[in-house]
PDB file of N, CA and C in Angstrom:
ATOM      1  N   UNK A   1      30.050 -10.204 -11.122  1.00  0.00           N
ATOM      2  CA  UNK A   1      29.381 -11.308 -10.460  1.00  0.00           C
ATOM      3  C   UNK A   1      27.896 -11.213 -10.759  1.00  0.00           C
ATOM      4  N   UNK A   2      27.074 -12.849 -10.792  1.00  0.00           N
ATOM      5  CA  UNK A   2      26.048 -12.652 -11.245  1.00  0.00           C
ATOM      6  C   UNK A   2      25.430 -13.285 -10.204  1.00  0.00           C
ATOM      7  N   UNK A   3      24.049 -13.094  -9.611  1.00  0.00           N
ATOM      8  CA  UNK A   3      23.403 -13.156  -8.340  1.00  0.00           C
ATOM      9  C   UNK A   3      21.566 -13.769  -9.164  1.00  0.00           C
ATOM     10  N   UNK A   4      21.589 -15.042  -8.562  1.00  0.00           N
ATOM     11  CA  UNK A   4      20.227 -15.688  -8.873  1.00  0.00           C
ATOM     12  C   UNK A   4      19.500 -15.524  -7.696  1.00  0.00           C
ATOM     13  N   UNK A   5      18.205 -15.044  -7.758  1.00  0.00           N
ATOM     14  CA  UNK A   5      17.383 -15.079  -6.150  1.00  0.00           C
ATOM     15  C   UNK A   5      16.102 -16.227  -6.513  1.00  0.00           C
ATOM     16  N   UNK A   6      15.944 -17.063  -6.071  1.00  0.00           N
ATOM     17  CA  UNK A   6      14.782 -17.521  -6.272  1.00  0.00           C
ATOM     18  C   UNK A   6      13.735 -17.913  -5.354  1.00  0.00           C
ATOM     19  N   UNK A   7      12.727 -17.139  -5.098  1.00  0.00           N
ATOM     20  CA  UNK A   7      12.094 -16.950  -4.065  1.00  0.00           C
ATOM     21  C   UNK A   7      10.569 -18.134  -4.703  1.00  0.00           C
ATOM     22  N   UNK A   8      10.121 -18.589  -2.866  1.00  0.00           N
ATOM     23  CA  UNK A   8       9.361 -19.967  -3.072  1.00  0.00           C
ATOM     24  C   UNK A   8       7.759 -19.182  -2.371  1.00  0.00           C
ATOM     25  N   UNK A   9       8.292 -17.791  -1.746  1.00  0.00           N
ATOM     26  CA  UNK A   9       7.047 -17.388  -1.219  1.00  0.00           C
ATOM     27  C   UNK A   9       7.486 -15.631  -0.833  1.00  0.00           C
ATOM     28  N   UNK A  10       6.767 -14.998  -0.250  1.00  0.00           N
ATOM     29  CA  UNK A  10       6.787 -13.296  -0.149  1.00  0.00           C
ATOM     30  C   UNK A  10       8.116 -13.634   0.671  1.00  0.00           C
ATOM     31  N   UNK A  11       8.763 -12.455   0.578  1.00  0.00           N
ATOM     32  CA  UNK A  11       9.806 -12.811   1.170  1.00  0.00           C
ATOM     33  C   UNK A  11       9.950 -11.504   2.341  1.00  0.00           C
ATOM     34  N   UNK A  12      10.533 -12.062   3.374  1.00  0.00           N
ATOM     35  CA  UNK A  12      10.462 -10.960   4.600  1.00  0.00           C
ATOM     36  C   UNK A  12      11.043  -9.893   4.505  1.00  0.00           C
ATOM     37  N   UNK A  13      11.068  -8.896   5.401  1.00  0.00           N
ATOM     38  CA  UNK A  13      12.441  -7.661   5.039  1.00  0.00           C
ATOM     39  C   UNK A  13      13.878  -8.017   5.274  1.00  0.00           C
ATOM     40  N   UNK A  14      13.947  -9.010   5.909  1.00  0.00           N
ATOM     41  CA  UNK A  14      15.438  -8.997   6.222  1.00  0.00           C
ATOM     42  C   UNK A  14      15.946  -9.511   4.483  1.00  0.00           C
ATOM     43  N   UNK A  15      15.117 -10.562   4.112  1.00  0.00           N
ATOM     44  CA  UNK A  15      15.123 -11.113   2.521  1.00  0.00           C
ATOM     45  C   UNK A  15      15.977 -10.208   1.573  1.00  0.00           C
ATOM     46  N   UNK A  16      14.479  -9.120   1.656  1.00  0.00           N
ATOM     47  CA  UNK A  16      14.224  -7.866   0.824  1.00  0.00           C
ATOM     48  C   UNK A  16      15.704  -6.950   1.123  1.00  0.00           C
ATOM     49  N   UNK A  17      16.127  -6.690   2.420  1.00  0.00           N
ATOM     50  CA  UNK A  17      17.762  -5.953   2.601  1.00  0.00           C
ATOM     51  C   UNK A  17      18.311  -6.422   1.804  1.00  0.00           C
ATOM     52  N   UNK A  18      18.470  -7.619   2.000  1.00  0.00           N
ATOM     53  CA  UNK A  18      20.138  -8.668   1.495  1.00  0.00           C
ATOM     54  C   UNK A  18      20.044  -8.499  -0.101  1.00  0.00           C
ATOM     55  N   UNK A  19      18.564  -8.656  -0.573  1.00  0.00           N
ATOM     56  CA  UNK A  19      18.521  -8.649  -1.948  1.00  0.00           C
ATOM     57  C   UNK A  19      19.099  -7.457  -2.846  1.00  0.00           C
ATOM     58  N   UNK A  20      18.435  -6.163  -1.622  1.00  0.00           N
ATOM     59  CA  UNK A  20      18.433  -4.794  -2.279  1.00  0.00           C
ATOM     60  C   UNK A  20      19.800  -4.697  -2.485  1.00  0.00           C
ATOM     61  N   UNK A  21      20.836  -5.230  -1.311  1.00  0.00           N
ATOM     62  CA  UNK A  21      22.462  -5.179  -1.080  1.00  0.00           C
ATOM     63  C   UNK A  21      22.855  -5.209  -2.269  1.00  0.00           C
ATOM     64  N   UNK A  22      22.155  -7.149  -2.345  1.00  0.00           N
ATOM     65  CA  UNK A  22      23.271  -7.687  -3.943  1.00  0.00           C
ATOM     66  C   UNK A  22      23.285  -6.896  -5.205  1.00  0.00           C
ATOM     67  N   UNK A  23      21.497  -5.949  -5.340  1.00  0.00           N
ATOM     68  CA  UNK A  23      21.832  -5.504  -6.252  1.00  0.00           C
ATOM     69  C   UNK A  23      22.922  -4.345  -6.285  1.00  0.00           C
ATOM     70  N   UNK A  24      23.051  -3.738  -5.163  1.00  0.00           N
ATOM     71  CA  UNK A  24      24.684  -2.560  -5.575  1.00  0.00           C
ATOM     72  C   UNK A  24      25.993  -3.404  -5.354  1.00  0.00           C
ATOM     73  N   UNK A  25      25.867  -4.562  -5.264  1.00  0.00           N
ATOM     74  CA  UNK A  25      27.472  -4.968  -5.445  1.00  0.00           C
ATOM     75  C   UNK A  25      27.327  -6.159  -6.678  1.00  0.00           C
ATOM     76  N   UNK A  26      26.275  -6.538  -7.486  1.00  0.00           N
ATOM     77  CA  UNK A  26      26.449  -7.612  -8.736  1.00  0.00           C
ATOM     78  C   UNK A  26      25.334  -7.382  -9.853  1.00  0.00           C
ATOM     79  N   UNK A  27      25.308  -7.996 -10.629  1.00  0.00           N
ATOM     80  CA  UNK A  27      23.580  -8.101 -11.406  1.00  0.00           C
ATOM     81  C   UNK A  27      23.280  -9.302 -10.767  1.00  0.00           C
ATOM     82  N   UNK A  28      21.880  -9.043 -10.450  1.00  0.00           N
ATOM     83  CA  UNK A  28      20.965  -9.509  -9.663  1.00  0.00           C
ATOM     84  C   UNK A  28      19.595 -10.006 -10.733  1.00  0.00           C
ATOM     85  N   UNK A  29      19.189 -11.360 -10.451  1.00  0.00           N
ATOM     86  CA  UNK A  29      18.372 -11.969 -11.058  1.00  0.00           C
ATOM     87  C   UNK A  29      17.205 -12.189 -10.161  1.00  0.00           C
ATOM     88  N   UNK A  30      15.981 -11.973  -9.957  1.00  0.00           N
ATOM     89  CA  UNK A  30      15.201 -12.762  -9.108  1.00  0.00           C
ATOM     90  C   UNK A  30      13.651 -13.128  -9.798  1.00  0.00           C
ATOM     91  N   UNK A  31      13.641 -14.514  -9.649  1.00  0.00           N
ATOM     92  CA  UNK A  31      12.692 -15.148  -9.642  1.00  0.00           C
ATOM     93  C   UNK A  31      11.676 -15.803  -8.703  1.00  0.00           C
ATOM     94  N   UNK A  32      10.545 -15.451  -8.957  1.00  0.00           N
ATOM     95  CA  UNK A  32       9.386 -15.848  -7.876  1.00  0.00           C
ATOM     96  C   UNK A  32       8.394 -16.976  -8.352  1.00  0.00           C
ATOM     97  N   UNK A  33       8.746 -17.948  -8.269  1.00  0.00           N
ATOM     98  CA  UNK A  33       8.091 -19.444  -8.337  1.00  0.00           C
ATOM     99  C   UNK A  33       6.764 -19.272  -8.362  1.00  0.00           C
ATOM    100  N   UNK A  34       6.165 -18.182  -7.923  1.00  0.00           N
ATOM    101  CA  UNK A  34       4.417 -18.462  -7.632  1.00  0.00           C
ATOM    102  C   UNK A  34       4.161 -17.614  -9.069  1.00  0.00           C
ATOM    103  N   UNK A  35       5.282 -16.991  -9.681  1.00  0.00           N
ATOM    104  CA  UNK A  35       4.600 -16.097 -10.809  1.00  0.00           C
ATOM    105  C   UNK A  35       5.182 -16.782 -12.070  1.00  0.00           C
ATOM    106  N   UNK A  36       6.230 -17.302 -12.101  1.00  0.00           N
ATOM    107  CA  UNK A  36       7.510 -17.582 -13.269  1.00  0.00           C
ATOM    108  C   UNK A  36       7.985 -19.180 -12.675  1.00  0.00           C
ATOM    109  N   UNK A  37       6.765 -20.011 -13.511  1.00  0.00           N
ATOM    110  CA  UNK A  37       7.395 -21.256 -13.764  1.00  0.00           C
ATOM    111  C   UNK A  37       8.106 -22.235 -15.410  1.00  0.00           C
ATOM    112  N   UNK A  38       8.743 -21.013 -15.910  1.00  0.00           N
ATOM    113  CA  UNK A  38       9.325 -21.588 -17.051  1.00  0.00           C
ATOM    114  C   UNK A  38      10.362 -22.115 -16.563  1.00  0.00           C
ATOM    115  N   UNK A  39      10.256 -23.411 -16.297  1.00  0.00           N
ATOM    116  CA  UNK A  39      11.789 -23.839 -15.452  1.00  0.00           C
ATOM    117  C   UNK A  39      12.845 -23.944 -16.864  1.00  0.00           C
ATOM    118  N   UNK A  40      12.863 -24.493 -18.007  1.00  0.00           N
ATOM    119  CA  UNK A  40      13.717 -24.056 -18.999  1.00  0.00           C
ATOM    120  C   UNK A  40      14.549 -22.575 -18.776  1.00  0.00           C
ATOM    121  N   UNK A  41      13.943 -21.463 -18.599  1.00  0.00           N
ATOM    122  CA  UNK A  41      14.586 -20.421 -18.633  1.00  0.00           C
ATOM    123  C   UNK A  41      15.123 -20.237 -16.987  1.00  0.00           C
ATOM    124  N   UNK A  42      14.732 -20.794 -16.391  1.00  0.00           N
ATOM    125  CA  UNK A  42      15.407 -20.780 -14.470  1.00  0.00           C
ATOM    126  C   UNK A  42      16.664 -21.587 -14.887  1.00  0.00           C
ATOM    127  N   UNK A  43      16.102 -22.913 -15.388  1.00  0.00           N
ATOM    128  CA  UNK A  43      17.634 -23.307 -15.477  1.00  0.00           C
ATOM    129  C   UNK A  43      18.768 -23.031 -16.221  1.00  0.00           C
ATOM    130  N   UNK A  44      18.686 -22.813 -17.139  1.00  0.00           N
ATOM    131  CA  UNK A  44      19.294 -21.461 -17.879  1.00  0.00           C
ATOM    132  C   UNK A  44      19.946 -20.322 -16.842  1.00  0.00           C
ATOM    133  N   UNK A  45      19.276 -19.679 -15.932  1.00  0.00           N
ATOM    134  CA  UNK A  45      19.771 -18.504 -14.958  1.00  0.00           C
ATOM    135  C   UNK A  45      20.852 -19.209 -14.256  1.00  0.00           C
ATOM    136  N   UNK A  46      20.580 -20.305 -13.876  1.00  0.00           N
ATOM    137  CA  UNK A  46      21.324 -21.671 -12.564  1.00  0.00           C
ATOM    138  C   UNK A  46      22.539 -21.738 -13.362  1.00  0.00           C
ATOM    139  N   UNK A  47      22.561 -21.927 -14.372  1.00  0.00           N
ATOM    140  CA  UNK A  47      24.131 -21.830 -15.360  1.00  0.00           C
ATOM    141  C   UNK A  47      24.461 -20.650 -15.354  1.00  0.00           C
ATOM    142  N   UNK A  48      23.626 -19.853 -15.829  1.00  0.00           N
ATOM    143  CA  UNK A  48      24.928 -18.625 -16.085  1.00  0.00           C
ATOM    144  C   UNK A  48      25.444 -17.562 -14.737  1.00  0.00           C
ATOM    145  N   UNK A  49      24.556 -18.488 -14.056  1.00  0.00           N
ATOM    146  CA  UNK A  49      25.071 -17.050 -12.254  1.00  0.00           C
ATOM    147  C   UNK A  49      26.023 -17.648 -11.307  1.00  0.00           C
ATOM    148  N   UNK A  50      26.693 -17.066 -10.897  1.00  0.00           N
ATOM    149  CA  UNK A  50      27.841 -17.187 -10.266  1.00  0.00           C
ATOM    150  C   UNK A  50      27.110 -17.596  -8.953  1.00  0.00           C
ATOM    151  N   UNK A  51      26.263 -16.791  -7.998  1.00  0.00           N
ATOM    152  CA  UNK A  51      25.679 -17.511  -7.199  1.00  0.00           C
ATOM    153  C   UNK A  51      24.074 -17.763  -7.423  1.00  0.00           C
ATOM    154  N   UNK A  52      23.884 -18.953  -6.749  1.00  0.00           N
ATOM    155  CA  UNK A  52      22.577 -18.924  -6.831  1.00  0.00           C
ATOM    156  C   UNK A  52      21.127 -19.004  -5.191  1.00  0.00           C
ATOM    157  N   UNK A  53      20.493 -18.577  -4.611  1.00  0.00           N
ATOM    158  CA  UNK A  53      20.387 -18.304  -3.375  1.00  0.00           C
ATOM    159  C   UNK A  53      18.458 -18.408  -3.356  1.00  0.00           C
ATOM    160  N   UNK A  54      18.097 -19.413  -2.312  1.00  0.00           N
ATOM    161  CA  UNK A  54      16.791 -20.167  -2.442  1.00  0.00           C
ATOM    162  C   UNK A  54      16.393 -19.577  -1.259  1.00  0.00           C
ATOM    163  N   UNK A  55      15.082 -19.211  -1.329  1.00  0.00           N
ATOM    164  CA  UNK A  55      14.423 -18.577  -0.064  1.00  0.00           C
ATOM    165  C   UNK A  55      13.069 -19.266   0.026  1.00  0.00           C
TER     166      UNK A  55
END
């Protein structure tokens, strides 16, 4: 399973748990909008991940 994170701002600890989780149960992708706006290559991630999860 493949895991997209795409974060819109710092993200809290509870965020930061859930994230740390996905990474020991999938590959884990995360993107942070304030640093990485190649939306070509985001949307690209949006296809190939099984889930995708907006914060």
């Amino acid at each position: 399973m493949k895991n997209l994170f795409i974060l819109k701002q710092e993200p809290d600890p509870v965020i930061q748990a859930i994230m740390t989780e996905s990474k020991r149960d999938a590959e884990t992708i995360v993107v942070d909008l304030r640093e990485n706006q190649d939306y070509e290559e985001i949307v690209d991630h949006i296809e190939t991940c099984d889930k995708v999860i907006t914060w």
